[in-house]
N, C-alpha and C. Protein backbone atom coordinates (compact mmCIF):
# COMPACT_ATOMS: atom_id res chain seq x y z
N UNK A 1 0.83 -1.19 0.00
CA UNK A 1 0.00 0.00 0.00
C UNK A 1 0.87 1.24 0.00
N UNK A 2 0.34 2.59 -0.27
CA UNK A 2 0.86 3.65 -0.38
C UNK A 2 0.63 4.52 0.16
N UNK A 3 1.09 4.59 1.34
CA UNK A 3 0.60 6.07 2.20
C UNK A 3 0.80 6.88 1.47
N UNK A 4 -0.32 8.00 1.50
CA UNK A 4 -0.18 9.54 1.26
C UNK A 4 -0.66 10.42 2.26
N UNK A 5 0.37 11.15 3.41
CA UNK A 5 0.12 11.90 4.32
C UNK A 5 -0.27 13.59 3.87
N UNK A 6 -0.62 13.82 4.57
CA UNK A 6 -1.12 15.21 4.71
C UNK A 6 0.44 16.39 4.44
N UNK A 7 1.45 15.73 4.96
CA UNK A 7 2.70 16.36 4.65
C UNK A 7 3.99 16.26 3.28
N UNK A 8 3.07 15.10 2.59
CA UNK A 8 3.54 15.09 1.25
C UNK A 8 3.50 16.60 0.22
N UNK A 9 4.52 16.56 -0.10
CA UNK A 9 4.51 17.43 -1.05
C UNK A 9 3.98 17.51 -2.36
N UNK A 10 3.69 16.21 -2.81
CA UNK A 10 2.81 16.01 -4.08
C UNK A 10 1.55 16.38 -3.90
N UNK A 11 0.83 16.80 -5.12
CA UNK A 11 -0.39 16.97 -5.51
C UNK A 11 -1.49 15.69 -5.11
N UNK A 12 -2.12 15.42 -4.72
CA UNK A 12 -3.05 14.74 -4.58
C UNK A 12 -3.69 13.73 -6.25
N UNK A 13 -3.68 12.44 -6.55
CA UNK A 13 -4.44 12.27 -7.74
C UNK A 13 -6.07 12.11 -7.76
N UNK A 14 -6.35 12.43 -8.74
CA UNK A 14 -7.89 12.42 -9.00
C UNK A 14 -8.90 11.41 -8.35
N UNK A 15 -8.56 10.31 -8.24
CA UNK A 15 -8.96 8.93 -6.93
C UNK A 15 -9.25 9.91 -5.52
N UNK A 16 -7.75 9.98 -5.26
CA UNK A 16 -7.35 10.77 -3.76
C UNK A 16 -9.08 11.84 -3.72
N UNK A 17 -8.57 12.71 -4.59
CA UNK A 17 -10.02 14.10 -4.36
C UNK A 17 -11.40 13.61 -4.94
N UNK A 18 -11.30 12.13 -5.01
CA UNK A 18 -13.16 11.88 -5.40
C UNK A 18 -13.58 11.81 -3.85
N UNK A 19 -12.10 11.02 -3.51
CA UNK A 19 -12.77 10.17 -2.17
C UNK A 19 -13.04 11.65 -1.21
N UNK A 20 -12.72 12.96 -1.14
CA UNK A 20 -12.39 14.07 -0.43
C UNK A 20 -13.75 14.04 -0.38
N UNK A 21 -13.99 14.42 -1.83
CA UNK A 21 -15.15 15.08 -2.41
C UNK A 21 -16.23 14.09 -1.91
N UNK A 22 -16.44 13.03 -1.85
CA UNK A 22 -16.99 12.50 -1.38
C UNK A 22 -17.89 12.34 0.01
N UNK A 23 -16.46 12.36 0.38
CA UNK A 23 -16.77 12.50 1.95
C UNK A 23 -17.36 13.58 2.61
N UNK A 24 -16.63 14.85 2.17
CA UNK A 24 -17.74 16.37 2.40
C UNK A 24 -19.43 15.83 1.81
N UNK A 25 -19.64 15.67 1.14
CA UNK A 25 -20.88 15.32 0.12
C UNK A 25 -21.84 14.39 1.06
N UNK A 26 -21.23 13.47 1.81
CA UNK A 26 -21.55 12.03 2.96
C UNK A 26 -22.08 12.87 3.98
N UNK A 27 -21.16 13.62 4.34
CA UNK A 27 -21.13 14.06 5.61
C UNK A 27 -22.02 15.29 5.52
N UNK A 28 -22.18 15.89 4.59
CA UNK A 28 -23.58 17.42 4.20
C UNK A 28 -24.63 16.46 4.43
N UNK A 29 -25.19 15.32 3.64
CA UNK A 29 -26.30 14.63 3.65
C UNK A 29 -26.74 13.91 4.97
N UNK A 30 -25.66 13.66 5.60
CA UNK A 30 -25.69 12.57 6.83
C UNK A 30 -26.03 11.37 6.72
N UNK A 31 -24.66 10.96 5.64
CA UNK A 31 -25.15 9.52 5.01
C UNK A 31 -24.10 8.98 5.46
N UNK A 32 -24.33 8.13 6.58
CA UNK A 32 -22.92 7.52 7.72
C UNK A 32 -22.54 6.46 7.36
N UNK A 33 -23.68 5.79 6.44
CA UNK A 33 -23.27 4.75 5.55
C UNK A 33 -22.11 4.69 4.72
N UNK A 34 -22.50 5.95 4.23
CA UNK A 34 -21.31 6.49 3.10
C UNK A 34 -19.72 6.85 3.69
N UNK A 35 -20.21 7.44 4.35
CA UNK A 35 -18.85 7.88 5.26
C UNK A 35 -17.59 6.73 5.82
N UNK A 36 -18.88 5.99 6.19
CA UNK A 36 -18.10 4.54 6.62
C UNK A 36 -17.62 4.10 5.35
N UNK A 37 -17.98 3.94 3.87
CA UNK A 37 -17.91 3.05 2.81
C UNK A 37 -16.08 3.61 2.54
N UNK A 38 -15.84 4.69 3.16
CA UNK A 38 -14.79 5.23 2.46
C UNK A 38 -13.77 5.32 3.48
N UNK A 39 -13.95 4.92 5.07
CA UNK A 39 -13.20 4.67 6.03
C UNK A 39 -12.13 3.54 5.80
N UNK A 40 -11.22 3.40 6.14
CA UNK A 40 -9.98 2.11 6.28
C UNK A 40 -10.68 1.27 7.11
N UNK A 41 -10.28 -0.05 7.68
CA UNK A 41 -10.86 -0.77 9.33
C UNK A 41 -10.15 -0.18 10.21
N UNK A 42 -9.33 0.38 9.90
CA UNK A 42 -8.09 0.55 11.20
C UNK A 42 -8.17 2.05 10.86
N UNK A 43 -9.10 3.38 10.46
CA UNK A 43 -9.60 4.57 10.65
C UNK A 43 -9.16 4.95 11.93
N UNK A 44 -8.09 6.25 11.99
CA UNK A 44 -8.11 7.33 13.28
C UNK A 44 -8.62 8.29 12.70
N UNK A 45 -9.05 9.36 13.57
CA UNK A 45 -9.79 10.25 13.64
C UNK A 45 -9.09 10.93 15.24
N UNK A 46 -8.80 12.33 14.82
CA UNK A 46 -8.21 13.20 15.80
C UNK A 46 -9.21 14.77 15.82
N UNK A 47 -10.09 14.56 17.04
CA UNK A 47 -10.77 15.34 17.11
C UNK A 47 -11.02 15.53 18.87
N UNK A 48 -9.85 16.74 18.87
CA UNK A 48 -9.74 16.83 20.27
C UNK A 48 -9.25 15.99 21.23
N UNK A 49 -8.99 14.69 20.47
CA UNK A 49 -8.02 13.99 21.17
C UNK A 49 -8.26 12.73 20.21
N UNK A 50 -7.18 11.47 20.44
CA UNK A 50 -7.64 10.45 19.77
C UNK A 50 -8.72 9.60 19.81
N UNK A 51 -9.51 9.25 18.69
CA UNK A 51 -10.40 8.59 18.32
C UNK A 51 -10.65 7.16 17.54
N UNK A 52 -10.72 5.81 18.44
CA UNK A 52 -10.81 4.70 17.71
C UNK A 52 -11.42 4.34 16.71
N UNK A 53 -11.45 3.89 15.54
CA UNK A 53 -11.97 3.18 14.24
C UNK A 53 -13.72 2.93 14.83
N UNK A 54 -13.94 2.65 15.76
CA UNK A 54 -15.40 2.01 16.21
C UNK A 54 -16.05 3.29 16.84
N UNK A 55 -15.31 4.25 16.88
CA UNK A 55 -16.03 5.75 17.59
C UNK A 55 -15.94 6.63 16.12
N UNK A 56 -15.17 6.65 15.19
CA UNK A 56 -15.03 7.69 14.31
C UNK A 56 -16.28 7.95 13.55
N UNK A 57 -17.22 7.25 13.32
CA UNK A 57 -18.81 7.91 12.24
C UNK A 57 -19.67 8.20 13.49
N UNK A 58 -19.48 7.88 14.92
CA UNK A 58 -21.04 8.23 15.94
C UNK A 58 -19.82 9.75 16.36
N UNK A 59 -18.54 9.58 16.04
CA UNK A 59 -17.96 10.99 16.63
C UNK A 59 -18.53 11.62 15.82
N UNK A 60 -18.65 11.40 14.60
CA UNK A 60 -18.45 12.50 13.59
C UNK A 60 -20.11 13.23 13.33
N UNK A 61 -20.68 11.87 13.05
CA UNK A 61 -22.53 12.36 13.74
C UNK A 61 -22.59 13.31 14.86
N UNK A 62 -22.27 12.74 16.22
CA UNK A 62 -22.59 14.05 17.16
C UNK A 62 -21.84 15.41 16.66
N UNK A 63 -20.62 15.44 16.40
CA UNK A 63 -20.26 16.39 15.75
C UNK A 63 -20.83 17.34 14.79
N UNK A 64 -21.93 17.10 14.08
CA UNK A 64 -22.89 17.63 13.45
C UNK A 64 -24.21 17.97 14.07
N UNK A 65 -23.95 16.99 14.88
CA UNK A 65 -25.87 17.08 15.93
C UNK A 65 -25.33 18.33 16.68
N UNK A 66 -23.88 18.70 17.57
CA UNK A 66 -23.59 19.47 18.20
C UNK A 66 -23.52 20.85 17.34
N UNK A 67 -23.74 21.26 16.24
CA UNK A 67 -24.10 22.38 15.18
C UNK A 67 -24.35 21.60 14.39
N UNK A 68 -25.94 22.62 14.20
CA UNK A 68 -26.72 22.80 13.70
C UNK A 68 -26.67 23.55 12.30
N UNK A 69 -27.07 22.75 11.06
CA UNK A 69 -26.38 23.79 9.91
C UNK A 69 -24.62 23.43 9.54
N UNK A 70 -24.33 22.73 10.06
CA UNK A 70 -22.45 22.82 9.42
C UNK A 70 -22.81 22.68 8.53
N UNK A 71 -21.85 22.69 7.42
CA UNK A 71 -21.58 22.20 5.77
C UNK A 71 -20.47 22.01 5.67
N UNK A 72 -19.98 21.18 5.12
CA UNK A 72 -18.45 21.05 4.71
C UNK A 72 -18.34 21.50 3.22
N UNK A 73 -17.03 22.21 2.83
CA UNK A 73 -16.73 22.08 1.28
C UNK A 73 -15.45 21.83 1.30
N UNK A 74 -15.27 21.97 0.14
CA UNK A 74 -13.49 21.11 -0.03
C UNK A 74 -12.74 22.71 -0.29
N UNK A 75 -11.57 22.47 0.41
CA UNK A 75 -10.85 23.77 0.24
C UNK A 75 -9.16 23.41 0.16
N UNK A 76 -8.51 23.82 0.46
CA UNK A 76 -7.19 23.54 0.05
C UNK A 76 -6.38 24.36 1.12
N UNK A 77 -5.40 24.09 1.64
CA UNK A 77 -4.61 24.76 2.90
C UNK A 77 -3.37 24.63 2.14
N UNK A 78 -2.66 25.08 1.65
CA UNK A 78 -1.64 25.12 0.83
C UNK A 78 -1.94 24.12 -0.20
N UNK A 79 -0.94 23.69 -0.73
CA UNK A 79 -0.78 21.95 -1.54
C UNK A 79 -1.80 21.13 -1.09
N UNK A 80 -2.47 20.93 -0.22
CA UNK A 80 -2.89 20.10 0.53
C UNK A 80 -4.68 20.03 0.77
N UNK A 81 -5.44 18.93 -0.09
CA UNK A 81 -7.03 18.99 0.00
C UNK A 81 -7.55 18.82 1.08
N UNK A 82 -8.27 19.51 1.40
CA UNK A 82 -8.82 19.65 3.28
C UNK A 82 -10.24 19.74 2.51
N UNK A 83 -11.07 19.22 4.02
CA UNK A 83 -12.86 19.63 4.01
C UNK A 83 -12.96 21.06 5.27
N UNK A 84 -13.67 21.66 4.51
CA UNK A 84 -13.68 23.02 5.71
C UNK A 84 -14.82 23.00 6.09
N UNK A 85 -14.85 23.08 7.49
CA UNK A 85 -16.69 23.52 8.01
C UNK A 85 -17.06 24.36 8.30
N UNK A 86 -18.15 24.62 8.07
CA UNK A 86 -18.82 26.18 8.15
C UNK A 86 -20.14 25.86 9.05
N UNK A 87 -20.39 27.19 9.64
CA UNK A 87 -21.44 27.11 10.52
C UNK A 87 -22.39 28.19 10.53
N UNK A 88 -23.96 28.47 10.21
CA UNK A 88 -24.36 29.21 10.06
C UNK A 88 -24.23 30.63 10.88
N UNK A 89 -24.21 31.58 10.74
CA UNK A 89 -24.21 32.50 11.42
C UNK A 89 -24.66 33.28 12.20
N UNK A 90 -25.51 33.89 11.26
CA UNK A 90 -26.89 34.43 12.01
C UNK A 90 -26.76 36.21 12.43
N UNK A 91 -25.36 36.33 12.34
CA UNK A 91 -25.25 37.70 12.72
C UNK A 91 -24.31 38.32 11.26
N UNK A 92 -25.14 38.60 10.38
CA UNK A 92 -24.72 39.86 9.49
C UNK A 92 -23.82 38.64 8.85
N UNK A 93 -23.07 38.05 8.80
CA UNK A 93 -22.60 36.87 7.83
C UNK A 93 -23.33 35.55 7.57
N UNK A 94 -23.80 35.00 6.40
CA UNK A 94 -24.42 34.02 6.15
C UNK A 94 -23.68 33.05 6.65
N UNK A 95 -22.31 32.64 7.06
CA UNK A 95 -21.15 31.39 7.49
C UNK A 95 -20.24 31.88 8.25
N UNK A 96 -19.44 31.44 9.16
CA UNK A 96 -18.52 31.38 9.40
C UNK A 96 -17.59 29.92 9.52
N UNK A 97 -16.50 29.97 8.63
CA UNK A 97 -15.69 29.39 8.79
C UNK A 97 -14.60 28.74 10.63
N UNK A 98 -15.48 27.35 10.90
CA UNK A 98 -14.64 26.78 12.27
C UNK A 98 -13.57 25.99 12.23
N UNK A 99 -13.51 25.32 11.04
CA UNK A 99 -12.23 24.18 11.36
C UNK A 99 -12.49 23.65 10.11
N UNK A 100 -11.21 22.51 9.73
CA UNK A 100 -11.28 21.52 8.46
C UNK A 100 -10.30 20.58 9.04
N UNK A 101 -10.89 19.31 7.91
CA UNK A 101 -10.44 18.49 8.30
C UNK A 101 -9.33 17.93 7.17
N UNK A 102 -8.12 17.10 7.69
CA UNK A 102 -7.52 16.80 6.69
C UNK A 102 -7.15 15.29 6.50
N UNK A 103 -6.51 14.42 5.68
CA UNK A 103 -7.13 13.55 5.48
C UNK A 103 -5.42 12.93 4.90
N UNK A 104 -5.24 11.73 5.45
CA UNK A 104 -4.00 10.87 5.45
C UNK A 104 -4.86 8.68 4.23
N UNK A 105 -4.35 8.78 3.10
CA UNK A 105 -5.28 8.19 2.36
C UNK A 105 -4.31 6.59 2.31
N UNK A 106 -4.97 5.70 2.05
CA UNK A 106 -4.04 4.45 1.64
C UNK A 106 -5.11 4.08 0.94
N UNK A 107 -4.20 3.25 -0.56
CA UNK A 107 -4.79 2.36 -1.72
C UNK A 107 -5.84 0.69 -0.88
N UNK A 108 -6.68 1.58 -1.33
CA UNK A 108 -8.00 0.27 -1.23
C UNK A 108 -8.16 -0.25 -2.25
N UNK A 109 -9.22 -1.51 -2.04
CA UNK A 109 -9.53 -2.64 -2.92
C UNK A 109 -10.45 -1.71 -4.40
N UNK A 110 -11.08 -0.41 -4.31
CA UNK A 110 -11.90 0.12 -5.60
C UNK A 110 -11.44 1.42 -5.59
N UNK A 111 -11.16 2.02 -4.44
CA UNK A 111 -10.71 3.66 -4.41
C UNK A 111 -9.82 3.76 -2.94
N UNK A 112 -9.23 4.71 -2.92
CA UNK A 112 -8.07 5.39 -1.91
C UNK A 112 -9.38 5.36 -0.35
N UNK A 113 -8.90 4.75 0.53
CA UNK A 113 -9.32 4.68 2.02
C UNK A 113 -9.02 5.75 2.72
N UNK A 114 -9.93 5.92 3.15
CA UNK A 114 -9.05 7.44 4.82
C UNK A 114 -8.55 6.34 5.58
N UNK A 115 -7.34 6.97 6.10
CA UNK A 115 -6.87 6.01 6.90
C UNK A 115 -7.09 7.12 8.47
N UNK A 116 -6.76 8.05 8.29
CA UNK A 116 -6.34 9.32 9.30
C UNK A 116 -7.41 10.52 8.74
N UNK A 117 -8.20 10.88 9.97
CA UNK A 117 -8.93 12.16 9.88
C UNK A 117 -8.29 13.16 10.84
N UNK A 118 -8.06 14.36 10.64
CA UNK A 118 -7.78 15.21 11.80
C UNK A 118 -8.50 16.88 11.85
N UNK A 119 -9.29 17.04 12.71
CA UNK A 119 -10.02 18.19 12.54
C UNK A 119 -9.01 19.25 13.71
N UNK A 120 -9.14 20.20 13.08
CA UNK A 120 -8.30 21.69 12.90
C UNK A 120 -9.16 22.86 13.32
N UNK A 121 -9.59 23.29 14.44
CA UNK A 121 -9.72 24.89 14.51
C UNK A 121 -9.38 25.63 13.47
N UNK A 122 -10.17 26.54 12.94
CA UNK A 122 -9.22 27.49 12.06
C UNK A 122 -8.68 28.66 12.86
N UNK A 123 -7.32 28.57 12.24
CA UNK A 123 -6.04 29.97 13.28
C UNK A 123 -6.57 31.11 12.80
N UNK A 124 -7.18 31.94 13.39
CA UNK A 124 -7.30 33.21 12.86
C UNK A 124 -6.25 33.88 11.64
N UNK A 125 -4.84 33.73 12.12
CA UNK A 125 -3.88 34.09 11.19
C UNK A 125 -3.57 33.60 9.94
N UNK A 126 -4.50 32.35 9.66
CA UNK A 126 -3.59 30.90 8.87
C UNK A 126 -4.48 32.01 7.56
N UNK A 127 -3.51 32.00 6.92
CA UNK A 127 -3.64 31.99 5.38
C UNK A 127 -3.48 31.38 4.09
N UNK A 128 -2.82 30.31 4.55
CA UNK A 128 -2.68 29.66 3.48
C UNK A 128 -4.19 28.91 3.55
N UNK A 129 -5.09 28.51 4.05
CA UNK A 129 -6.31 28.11 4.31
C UNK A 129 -7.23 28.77 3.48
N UNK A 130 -7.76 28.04 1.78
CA UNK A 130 -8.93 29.08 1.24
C UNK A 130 -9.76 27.96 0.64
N UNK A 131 -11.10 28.63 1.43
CA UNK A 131 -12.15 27.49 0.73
C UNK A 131 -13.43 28.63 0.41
N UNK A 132 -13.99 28.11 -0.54
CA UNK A 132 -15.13 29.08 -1.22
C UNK A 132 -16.67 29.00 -0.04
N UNK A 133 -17.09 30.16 0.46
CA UNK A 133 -18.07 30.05 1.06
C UNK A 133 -19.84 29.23 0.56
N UNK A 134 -19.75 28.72 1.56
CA UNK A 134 -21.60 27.87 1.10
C UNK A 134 -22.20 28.68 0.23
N UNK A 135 -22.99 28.68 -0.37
CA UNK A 135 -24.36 29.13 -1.30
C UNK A 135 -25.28 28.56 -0.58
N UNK A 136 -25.95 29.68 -0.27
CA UNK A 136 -27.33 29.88 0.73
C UNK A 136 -28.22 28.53 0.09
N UNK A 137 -28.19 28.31 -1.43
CA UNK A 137 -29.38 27.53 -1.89
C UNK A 137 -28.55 26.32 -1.38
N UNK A 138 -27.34 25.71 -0.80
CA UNK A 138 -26.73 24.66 0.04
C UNK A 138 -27.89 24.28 1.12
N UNK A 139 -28.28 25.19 1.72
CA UNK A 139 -28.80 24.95 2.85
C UNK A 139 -30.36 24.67 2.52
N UNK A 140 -30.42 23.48 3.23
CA UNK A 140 -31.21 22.74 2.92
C UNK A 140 -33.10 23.26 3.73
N UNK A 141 -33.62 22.66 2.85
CA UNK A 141 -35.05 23.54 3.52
C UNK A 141 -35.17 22.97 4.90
N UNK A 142 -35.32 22.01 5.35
CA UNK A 142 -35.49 21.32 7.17
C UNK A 142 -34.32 21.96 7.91
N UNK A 143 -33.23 22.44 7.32
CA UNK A 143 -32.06 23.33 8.17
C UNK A 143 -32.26 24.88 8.04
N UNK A 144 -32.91 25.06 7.60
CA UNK A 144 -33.01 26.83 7.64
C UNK A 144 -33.90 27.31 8.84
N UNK A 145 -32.89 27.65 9.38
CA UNK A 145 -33.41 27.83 10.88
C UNK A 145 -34.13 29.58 10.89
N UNK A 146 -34.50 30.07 9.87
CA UNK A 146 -35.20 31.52 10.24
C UNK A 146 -36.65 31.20 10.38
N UNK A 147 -37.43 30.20 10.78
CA UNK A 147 -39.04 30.10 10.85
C UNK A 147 -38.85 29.89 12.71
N UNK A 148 -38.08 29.38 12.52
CA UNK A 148 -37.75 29.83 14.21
C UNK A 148 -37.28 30.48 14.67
N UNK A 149 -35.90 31.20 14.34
CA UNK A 149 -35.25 32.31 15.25
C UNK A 149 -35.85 33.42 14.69
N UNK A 150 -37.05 33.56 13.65
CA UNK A 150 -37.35 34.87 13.37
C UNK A 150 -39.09 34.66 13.37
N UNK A 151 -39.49 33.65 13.57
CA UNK A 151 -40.88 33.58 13.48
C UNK A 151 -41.60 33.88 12.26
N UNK A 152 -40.72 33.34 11.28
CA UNK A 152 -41.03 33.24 9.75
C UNK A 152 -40.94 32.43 8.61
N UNK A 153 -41.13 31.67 7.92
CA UNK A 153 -41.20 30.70 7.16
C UNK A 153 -40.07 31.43 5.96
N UNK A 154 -39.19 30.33 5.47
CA UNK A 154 -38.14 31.16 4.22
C UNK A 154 -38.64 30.89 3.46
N UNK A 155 -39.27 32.04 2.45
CA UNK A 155 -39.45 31.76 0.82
C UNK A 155 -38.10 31.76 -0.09
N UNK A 156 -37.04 32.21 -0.06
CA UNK A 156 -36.02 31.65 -0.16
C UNK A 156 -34.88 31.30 0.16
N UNK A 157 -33.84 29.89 -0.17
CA UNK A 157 -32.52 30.14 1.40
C UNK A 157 -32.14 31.56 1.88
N UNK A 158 -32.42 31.79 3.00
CA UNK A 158 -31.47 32.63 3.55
C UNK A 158 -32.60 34.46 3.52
N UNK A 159 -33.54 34.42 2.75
CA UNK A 159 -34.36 35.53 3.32
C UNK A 159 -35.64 34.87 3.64
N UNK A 160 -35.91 36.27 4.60
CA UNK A 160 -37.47 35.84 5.83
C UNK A 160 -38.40 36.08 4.97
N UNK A 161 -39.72 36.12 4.74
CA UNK A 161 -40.90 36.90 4.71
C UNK A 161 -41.46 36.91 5.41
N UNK A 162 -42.48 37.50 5.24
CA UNK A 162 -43.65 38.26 6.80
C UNK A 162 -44.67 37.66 6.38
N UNK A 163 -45.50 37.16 7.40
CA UNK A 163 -46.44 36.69 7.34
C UNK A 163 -47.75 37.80 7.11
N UNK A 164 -48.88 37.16 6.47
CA UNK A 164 -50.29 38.28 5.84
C UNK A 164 -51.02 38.34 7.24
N UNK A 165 -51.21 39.85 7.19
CA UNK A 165 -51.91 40.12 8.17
C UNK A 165 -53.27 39.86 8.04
N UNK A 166 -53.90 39.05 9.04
CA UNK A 166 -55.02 38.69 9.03
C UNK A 166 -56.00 39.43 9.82
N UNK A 167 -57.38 40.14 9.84
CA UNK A 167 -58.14 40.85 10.62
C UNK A 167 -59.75 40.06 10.63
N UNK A 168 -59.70 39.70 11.85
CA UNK A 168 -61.27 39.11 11.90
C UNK A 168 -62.12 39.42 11.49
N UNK A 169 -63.15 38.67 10.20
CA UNK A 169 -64.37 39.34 9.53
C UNK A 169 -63.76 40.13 8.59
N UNK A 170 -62.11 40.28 7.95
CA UNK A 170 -61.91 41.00 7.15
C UNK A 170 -60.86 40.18 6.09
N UNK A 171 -60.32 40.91 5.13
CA UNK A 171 -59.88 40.15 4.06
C UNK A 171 -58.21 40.66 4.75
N UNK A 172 -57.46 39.70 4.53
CA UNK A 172 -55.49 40.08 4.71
C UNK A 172 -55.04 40.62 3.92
N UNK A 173 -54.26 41.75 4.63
CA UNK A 173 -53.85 42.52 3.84
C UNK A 173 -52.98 43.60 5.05
């Protein structure tokens, strides 16, 4: 097999970034099935401390149950393909950018395995870190949380409307 670490200097091949791509894609839907399909057996996962192969998809679930709204997209930290997560905002920015994850791969039996996950705070300073922000139409209709924090139903991602005023014995308006 062929390790490819996160500290290689090579480019990643097209296998390597399906399986990336993938996995952001698994993990937006909350398809743990999927997530698992693309795990190694012997999967670490470093999230706040180490994480065994038999904890890494119920970590990674609560990890999503614990925010509400993440999204992952694929972004790039130098040379190097990372998943970045974003978290809705709510105050004057549609996202903010919390952490990404990066990803250590070995040759499987149909496509490249994660062998190693490691999730990353983002450094305020880090610049080499650039991933393209969500598109509001990302967010899915059962996650658009403005019918509750604003007491309004979204007619489209990401703006409110007001509900018709109704007057007893009279027409709304």
């Amino acid at each position: 097999m062929t390790d490819r670490g996160p500290d290689d200097a090579t480019a990643p091949d097209s296998a390597e970034e399906d399986v990336i791509h993938a996995f952001i894609e698994y993990v937006n839907a909350k398809d743990w099935d999927g997530v698992a399909g693309l795990l190694s057996p012997d999967v670490e996962l470093s999230l706040g401390g180490p994480i065994e192969a038999s904890e890494v998809v119920p970590s990674l679930t609560e990890l999503t149950l614990n925010h509400p709204g993440m999204l992952l997209t694929r972004g790039d930290r130098g040379t190097e393909p990372v998943a970045v997560a974003w978290i809705p905002d709510g105050g004057g920015k549609p996202w903010i950018q919390v952490g990404f994850f990066t990803f250590s791969l070995v040759d499987g039996p149909d496509h490249p395995l994660i062998e190693y996950l490691d999730y990353n705070d983002v450094p305020e300073d880090d610049n080499d870190l650039i991933a393209e922000e969500p598109a509001l139409d990302e967010v899915s209709e059962w996650d658009d949380w403005n019918e509750w924090d604003q007491g309004a139903p979204t007619e489209e991602p990401g703006e409110t409307g007001e509900f018709e005023i109704v007057t007893p014995g009279g027409s709304g308006e």
